[in-house]
N, C-alpha and C. Protein backbone atom coordinates (compact mmCIF):
# COMPACT_ATOMS: atom_id res chain seq x y z
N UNK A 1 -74.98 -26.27 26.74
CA UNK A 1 -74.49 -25.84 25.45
C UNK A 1 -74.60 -27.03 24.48
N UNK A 2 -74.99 -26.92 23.50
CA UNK A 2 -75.11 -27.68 22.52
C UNK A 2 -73.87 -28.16 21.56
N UNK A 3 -74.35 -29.58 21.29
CA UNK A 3 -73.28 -29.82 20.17
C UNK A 3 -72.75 -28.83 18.64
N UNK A 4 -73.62 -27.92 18.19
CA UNK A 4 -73.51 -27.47 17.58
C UNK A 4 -72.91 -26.44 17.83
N UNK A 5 -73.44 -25.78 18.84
CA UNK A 5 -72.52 -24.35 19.64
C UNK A 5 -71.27 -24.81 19.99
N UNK A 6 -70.88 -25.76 20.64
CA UNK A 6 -69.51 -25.97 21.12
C UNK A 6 -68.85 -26.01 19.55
N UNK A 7 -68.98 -26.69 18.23
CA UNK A 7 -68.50 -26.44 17.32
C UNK A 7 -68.43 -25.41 16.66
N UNK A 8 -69.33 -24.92 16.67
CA UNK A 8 -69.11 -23.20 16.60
C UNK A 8 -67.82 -22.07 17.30
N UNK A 9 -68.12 -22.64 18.61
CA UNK A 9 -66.86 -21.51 19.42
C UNK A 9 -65.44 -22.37 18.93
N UNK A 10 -65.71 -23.77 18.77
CA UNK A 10 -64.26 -24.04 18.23
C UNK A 10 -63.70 -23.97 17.34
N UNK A 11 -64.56 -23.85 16.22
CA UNK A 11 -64.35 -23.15 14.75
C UNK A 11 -64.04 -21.57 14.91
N UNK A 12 -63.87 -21.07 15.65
CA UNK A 12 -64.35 -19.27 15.79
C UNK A 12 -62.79 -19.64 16.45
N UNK A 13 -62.16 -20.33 18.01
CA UNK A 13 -61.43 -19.86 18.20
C UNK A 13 -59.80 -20.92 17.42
N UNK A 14 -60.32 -21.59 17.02
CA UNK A 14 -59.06 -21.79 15.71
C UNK A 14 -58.97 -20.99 14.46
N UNK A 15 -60.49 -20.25 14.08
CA UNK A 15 -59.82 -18.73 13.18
C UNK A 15 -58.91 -17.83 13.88
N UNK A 16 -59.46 -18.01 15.34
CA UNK A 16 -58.53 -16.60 15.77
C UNK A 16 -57.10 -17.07 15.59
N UNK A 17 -56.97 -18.22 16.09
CA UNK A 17 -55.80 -18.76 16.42
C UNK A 17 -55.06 -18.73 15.26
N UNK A 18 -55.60 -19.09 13.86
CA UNK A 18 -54.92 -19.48 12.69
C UNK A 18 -54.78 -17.55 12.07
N UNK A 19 -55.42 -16.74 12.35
CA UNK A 19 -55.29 -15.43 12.35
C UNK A 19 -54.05 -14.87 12.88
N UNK A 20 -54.24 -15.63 14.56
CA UNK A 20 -52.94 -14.70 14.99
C UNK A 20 -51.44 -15.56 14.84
N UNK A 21 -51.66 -16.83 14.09
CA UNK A 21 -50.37 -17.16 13.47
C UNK A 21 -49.98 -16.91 12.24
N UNK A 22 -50.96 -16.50 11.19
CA UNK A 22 -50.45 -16.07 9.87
C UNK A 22 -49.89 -14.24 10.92
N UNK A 23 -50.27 -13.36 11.56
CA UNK A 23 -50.29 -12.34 11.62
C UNK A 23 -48.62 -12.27 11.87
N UNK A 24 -48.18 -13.46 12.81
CA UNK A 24 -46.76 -13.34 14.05
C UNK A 24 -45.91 -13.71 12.66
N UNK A 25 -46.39 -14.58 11.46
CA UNK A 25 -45.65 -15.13 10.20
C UNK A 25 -45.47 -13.83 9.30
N UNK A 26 -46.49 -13.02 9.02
CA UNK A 26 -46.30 -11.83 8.40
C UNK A 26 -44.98 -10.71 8.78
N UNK A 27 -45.47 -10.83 10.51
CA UNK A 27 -44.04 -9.80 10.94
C UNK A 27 -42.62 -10.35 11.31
N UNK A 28 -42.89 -11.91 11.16
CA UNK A 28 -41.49 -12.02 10.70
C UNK A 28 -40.77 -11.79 9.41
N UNK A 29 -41.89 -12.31 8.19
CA UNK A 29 -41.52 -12.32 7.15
C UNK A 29 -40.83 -10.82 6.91
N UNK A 30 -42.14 -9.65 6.92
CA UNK A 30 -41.48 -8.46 6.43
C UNK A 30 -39.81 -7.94 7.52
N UNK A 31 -39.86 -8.45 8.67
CA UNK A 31 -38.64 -8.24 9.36
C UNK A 31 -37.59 -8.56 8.64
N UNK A 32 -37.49 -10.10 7.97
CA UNK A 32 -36.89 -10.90 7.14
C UNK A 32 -36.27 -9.67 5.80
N UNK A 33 -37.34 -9.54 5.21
CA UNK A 33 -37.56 -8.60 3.96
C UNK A 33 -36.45 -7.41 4.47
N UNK A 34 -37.06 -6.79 5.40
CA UNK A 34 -36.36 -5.39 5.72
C UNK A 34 -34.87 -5.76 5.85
N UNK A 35 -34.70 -6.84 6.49
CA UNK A 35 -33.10 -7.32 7.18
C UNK A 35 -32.25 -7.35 5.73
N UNK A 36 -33.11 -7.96 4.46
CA UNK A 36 -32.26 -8.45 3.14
C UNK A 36 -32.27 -7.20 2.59
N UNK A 37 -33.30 -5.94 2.36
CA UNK A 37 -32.84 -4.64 1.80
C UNK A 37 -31.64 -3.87 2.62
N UNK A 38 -31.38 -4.21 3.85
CA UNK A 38 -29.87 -3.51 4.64
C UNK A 38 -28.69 -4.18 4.28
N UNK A 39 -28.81 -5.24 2.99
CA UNK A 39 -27.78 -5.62 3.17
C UNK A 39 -27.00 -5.12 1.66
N UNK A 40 -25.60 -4.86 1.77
CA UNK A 40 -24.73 -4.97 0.41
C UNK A 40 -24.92 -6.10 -0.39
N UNK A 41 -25.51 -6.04 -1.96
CA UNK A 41 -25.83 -7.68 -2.25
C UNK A 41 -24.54 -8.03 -2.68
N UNK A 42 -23.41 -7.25 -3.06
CA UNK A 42 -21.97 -8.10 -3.29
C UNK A 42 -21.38 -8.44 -1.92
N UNK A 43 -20.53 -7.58 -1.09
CA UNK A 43 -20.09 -8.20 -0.19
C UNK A 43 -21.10 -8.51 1.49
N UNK A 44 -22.30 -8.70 1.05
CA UNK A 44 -22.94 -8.87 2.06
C UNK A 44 -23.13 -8.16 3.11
N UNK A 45 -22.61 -7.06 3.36
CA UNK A 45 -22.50 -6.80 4.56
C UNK A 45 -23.82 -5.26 4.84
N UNK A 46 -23.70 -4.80 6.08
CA UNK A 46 -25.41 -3.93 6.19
C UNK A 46 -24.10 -2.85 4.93
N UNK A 47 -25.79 -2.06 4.30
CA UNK A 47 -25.28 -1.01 3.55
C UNK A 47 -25.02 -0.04 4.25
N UNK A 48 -25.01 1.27 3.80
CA UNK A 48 -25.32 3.00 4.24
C UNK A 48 -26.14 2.94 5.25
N UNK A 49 -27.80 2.93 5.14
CA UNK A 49 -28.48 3.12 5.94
C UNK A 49 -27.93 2.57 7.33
N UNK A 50 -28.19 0.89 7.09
CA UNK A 50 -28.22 0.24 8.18
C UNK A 50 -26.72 0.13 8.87
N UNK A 51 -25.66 0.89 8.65
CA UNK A 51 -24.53 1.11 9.00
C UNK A 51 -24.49 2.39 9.79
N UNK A 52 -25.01 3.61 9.15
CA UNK A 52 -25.22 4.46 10.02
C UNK A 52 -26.02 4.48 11.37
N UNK A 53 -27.29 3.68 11.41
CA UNK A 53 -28.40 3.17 12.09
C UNK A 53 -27.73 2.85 13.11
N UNK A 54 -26.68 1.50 12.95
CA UNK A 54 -26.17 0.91 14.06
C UNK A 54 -24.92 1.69 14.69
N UNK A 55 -24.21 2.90 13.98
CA UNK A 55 -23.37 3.56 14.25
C UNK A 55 -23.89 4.66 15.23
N UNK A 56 -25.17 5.11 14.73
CA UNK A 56 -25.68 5.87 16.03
C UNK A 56 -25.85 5.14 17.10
N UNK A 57 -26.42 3.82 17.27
CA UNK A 57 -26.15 3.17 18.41
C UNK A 57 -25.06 2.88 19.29
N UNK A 58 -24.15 2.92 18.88
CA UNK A 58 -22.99 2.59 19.44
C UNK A 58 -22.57 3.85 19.83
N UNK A 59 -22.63 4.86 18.94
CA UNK A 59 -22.16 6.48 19.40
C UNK A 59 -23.02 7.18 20.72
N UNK A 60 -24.25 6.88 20.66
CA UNK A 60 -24.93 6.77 21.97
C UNK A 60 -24.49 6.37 23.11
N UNK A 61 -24.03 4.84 23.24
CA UNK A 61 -23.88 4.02 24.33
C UNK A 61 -22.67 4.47 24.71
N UNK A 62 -21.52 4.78 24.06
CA UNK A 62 -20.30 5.42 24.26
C UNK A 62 -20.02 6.39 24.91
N UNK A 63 -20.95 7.44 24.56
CA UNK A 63 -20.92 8.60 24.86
C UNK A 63 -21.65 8.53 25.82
N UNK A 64 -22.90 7.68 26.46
CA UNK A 64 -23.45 7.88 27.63
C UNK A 64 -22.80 6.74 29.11
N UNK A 65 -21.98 6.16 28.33
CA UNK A 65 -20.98 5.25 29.71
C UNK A 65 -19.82 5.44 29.20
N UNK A 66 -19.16 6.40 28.56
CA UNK A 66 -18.09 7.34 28.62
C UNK A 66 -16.91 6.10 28.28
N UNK A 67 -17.58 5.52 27.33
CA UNK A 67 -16.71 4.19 26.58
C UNK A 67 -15.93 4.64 25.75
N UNK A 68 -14.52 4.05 25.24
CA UNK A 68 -14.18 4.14 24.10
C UNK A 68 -14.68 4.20 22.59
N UNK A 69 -14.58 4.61 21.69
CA UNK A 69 -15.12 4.37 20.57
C UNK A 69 -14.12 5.15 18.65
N UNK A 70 -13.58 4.65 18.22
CA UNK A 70 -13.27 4.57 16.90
C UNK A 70 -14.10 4.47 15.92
N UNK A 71 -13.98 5.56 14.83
CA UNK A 71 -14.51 5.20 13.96
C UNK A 71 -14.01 5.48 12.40
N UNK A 72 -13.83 4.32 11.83
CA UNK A 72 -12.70 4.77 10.11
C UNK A 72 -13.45 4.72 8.89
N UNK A 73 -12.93 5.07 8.07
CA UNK A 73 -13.42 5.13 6.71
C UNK A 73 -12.44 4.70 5.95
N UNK A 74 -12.59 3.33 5.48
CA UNK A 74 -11.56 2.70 4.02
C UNK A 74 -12.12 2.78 3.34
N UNK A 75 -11.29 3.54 2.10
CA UNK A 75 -11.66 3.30 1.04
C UNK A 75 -10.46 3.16 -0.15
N UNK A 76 -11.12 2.73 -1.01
CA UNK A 76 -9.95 1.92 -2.03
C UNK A 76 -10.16 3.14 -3.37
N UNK A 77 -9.10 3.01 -3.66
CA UNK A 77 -8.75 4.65 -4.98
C UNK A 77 -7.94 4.02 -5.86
N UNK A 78 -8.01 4.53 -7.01
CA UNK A 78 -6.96 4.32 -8.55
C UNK A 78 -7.67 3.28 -8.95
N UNK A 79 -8.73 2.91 -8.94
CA UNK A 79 -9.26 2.08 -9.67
C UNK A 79 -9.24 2.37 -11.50
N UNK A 80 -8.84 1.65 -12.04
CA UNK A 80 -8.60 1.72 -13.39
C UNK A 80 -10.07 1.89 -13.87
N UNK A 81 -10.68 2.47 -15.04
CA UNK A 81 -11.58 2.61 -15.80
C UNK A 81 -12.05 1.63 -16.43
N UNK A 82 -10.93 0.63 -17.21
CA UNK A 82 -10.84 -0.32 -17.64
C UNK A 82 -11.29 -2.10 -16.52
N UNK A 83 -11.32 -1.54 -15.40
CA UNK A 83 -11.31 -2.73 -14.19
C UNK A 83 -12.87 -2.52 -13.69
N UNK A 84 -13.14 -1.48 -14.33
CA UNK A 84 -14.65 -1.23 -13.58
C UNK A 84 -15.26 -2.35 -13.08
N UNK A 85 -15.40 -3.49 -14.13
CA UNK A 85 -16.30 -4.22 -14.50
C UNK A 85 -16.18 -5.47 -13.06
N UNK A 86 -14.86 -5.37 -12.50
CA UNK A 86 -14.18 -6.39 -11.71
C UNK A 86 -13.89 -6.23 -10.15
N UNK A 87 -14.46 -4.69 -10.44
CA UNK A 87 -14.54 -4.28 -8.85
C UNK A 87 -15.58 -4.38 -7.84
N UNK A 88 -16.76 -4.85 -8.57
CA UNK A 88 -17.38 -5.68 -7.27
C UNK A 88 -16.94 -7.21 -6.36
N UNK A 89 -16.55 -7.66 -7.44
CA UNK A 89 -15.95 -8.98 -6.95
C UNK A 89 -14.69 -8.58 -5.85
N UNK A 90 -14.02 -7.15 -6.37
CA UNK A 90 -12.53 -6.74 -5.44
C UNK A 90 -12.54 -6.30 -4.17
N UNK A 91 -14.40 -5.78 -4.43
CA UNK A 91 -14.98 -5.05 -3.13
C UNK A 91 -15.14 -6.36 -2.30
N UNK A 92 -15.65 -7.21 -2.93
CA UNK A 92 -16.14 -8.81 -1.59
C UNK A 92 -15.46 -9.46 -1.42
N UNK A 93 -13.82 -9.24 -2.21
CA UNK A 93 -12.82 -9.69 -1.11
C UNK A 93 -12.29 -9.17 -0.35
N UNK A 94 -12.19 -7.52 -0.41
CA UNK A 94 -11.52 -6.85 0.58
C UNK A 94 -12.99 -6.94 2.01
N UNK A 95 -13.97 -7.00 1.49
CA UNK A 95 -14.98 -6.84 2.82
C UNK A 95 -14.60 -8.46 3.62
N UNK A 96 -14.13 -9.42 2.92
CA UNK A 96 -13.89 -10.46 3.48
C UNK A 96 -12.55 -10.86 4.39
N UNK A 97 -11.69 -9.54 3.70
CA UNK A 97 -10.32 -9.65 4.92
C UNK A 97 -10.68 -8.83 5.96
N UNK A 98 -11.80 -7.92 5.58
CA UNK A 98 -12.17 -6.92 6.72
C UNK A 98 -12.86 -8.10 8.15
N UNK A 99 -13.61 -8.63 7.21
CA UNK A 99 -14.28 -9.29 8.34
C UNK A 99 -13.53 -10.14 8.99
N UNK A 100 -12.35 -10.58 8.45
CA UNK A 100 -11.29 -11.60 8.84
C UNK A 100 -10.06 -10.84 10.02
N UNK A 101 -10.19 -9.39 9.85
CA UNK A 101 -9.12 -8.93 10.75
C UNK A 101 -9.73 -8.60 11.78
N UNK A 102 -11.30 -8.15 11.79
CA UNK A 102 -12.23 -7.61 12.96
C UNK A 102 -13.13 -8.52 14.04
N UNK A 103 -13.04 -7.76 15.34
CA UNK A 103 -14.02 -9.11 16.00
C UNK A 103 -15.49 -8.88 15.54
N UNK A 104 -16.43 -9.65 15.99
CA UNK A 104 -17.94 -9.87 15.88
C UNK A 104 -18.54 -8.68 16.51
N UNK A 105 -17.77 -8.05 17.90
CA UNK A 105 -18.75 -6.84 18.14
C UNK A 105 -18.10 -5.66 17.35
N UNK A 106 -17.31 -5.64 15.96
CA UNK A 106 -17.25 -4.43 15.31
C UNK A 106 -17.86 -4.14 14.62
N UNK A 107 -18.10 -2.72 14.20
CA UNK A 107 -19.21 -2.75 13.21
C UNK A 107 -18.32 -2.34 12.04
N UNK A 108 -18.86 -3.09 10.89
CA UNK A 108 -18.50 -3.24 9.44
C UNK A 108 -19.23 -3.17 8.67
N UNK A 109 -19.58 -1.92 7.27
CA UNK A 109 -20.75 -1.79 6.79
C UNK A 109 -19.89 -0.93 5.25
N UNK A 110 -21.15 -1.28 4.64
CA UNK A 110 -20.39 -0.49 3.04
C UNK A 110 -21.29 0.26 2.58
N UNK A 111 -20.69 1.62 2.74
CA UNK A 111 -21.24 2.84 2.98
C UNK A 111 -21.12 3.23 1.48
N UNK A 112 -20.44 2.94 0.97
CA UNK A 112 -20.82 3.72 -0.54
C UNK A 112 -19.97 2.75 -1.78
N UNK A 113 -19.84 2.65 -3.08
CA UNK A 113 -19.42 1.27 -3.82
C UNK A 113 -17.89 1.47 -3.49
N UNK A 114 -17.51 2.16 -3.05
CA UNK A 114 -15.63 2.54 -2.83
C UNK A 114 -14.85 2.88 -1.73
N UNK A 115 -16.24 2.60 -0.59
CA UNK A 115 -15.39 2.52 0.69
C UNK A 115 -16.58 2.11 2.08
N UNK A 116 -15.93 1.63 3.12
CA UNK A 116 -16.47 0.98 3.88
C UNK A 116 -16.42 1.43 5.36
N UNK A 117 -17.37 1.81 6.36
CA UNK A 117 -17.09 2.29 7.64
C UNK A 117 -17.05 1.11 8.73
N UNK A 118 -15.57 1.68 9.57
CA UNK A 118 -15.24 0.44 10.40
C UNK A 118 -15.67 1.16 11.91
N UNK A 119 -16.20 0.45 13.27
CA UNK A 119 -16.32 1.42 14.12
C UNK A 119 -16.06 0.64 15.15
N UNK A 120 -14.98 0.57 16.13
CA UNK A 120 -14.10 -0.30 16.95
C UNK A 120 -15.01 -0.01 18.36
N UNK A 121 -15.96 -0.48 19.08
CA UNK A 121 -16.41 -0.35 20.37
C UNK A 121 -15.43 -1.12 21.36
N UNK A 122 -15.17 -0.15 22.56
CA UNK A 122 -14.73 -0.41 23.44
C UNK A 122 -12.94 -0.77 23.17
N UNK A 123 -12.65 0.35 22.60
CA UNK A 123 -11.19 -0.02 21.66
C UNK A 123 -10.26 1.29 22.40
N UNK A 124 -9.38 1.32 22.70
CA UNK A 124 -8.51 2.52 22.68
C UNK A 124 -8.23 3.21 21.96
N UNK A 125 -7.43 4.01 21.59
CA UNK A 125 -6.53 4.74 20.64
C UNK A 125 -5.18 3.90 20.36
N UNK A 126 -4.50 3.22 21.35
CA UNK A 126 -3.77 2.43 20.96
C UNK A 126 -3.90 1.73 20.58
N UNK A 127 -4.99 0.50 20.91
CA UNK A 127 -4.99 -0.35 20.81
C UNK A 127 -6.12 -0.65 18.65
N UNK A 128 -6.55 0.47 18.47
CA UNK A 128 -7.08 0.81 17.89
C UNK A 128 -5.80 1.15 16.14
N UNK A 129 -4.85 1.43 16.65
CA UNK A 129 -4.02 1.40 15.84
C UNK A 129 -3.17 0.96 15.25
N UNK A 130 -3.17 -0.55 16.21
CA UNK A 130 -2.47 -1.70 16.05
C UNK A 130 -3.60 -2.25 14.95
N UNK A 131 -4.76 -2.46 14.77
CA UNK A 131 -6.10 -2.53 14.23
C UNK A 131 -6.08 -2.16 12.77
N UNK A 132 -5.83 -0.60 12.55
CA UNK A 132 -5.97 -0.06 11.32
C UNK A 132 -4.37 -0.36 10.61
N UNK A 133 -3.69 -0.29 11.03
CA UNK A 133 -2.19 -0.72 10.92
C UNK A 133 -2.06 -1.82 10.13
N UNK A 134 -2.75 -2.97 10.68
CA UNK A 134 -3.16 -4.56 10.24
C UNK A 134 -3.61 -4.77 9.39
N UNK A 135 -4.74 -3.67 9.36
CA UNK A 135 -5.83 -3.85 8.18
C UNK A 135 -4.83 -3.46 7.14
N UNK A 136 -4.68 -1.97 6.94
CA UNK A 136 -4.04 -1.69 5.48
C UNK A 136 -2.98 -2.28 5.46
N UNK A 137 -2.11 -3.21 6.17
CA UNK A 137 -1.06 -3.84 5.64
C UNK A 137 -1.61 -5.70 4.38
N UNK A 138 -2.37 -5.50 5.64
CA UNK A 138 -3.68 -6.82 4.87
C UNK A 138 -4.09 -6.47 3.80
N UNK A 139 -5.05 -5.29 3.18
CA UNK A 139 -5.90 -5.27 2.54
C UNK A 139 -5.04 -4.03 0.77
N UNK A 140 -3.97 -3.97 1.37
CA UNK A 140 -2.80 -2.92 0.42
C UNK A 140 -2.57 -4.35 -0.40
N UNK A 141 -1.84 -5.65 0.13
CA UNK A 141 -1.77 -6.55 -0.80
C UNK A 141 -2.61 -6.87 -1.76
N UNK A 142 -3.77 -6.77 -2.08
CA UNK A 142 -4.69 -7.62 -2.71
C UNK A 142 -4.91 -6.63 -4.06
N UNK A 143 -5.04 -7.43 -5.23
CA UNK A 143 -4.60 -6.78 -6.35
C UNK A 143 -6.15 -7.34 -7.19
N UNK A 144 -6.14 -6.00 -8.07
CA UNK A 144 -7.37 -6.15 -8.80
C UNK A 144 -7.14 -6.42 -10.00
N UNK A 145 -7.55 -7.67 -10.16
CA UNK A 145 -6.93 -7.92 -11.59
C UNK A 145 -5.15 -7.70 -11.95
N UNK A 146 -4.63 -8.56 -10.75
CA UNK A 146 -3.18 -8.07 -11.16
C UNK A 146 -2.35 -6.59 -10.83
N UNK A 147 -3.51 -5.94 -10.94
CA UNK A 147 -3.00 -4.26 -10.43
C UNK A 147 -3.25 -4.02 -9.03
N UNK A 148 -2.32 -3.04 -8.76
CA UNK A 148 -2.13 -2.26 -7.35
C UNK A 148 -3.52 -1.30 -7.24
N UNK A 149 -4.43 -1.36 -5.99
CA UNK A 149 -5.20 0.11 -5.97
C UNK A 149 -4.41 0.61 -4.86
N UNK A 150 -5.11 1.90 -4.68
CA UNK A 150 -4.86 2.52 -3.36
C UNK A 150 -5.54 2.52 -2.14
N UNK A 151 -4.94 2.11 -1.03
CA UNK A 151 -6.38 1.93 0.35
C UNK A 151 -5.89 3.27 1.12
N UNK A 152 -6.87 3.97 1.25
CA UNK A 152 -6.48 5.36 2.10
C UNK A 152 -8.02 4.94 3.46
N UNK A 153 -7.03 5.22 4.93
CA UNK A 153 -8.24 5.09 5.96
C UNK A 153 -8.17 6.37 6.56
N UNK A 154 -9.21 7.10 6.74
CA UNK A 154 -9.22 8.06 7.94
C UNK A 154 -10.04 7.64 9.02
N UNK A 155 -9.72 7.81 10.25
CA UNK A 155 -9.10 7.13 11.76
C UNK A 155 -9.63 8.73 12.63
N UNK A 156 -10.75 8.67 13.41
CA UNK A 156 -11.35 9.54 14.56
C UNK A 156 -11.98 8.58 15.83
N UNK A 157 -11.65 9.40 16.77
CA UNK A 157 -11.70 8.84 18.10
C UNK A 157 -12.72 9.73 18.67
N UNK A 158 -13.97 8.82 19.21
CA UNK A 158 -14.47 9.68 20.18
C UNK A 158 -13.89 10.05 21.85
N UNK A 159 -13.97 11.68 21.93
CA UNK A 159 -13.82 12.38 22.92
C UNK A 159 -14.54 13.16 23.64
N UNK A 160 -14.86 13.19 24.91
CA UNK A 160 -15.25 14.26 25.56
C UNK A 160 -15.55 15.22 25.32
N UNK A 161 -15.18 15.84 24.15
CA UNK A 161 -15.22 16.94 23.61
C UNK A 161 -16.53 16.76 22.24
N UNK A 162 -16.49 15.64 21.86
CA UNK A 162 -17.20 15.31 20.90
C UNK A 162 -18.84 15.46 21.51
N UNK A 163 -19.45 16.20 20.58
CA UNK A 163 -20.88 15.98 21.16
C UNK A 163 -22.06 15.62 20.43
N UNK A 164 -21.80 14.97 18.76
CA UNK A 164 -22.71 14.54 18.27
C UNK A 164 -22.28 13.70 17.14
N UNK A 165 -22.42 13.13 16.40
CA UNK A 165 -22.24 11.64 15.65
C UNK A 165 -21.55 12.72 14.39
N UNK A 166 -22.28 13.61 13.96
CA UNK A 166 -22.01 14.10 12.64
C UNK A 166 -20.32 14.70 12.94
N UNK A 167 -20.02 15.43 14.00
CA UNK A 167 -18.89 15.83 14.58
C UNK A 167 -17.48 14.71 14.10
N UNK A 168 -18.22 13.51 14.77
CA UNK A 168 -16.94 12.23 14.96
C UNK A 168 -17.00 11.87 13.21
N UNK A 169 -18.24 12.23 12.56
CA UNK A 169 -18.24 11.42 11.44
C UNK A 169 -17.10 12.24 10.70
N UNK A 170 -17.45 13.96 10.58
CA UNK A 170 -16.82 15.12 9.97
C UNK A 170 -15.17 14.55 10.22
N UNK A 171 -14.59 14.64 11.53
CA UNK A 171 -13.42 14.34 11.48
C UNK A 171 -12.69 13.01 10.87
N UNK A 172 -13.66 11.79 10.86
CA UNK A 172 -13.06 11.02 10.44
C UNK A 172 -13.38 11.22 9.05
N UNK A 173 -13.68 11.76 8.21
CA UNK A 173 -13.30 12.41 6.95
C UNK A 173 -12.54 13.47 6.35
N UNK A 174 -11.97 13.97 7.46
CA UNK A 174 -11.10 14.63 7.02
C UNK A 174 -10.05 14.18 7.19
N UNK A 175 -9.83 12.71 8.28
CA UNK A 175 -8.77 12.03 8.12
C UNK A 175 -8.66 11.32 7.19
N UNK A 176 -10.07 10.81 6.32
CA UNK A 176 -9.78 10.29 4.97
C UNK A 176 -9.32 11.09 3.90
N UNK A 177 -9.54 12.17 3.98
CA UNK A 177 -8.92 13.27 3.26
C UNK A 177 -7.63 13.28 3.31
N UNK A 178 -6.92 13.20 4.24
CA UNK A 178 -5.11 13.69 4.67
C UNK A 178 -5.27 12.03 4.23
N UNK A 179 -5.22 11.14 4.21
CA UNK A 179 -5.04 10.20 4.20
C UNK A 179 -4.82 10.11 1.97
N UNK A 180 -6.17 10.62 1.61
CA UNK A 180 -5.81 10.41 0.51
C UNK A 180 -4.87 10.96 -0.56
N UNK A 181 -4.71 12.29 0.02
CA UNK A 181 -3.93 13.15 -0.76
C UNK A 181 -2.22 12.58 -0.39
N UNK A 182 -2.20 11.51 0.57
CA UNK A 182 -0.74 11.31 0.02
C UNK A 182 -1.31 10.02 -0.87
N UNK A 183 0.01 9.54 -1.60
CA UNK A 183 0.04 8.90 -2.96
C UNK A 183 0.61 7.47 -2.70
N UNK A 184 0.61 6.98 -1.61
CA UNK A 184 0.75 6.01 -1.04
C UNK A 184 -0.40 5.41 -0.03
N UNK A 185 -1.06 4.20 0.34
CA UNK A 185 -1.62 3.60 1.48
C UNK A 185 -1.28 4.25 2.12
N UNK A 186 -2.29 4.53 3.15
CA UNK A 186 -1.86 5.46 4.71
C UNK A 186 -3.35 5.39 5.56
N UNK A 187 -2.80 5.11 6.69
CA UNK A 187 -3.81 5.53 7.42
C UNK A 187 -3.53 6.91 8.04
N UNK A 188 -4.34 7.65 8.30
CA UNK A 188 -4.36 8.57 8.98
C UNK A 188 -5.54 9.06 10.23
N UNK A 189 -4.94 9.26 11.09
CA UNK A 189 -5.58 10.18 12.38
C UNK A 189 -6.07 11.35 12.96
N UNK A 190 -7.22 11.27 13.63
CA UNK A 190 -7.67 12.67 14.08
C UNK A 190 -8.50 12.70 15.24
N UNK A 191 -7.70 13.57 15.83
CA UNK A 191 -8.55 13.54 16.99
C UNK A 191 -10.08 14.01 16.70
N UNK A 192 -11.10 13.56 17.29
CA UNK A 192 -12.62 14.58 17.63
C UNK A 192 -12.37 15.63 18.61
């Protein structure tokens, strides 16, 4: 083989090479990309999509090793008209006591600009209520601009009986429901 040929195949296989490292850089990058569109850009945390995404995961694994599983909906009410302007900043501190009362394997995500889904793996019912209990006693203090809002949670447990995500989701909205129609903070409960 010639001097020229051997420079040849080594020019040929450092294109490949420099090919298949821009290629492995590309799919991190867009991974990167995708990871920063799941996120809430005020309080950081995954939005809707990527909250539900990981909520079916967990509702899966639960339901197929017959694990515990919780799942709530906070959301904050009476927001003044006049405060509009101040409630993103009110939202990324309450997502910040959230993250401060919850461990690392909970899932915490902000599902819509006025309330946030919490989903307790491997949690009881008791132990699960010591949890939401904490939270709205935590997160009832914190004042927007000086004013009181309202934190209403509705609180569903997966059961045996439960047989699909939309089921556990349905009930824990209707515990946000009973939850909101009283006129005080409350958490409220429901079985699936």
């Amino acid at each position: 083989m010639s001097v020229v040929s051997l420079l040849l195949v080594i020019s040929f296989l450092a294109a490949i090479s420099a090919a298949a490292y821009f290629y492995a850089q590309n799919i991190k990058l867009k991974s990167t990309i995708n990871s920063l569109g799941q996120l809430d850009e005020t309080t950081q945390l995954p939005d809707g999509k990527a909250t539900y995404a990981r909520l079916n995961l967990l509702f899966d694994t639960a339901k197929r090793y017959r694990q515990p599983l919780t799942v709530a909906i906070l959301q904050v009410s009476d927001i003044a008209a006049d405060q509009a302007k101040h409630t993103e900043s009110f939202m990324a501190q309450v997502a910040g006591e959230l993250c401060e009362q919850l461990r690392g394997t909970d899932l915490l995500g902000r599902v819509k600009p006025d309330a946030f889904l919490i989903a307790l793996s491997h949690t009881n019912t008791h132990n699960s209520r010591a949890v939401f209990e904490r939270i709205l006693n935590t997160v009832s203090t914190l004042k927007l601009n000086r004013q009181a809002v309202r934190i209403s949670i509705g609180v569903s447990y997966l059961s045996a009986e439960t047989v699909t995500i939309k089921q556990l989701l349905e009930f824990t909205q209707q515990a946000l429901e009973d939850a909101k129609a009283s006129s005080i903070n409350q958490v409220q409960y429901r079985p699936s």
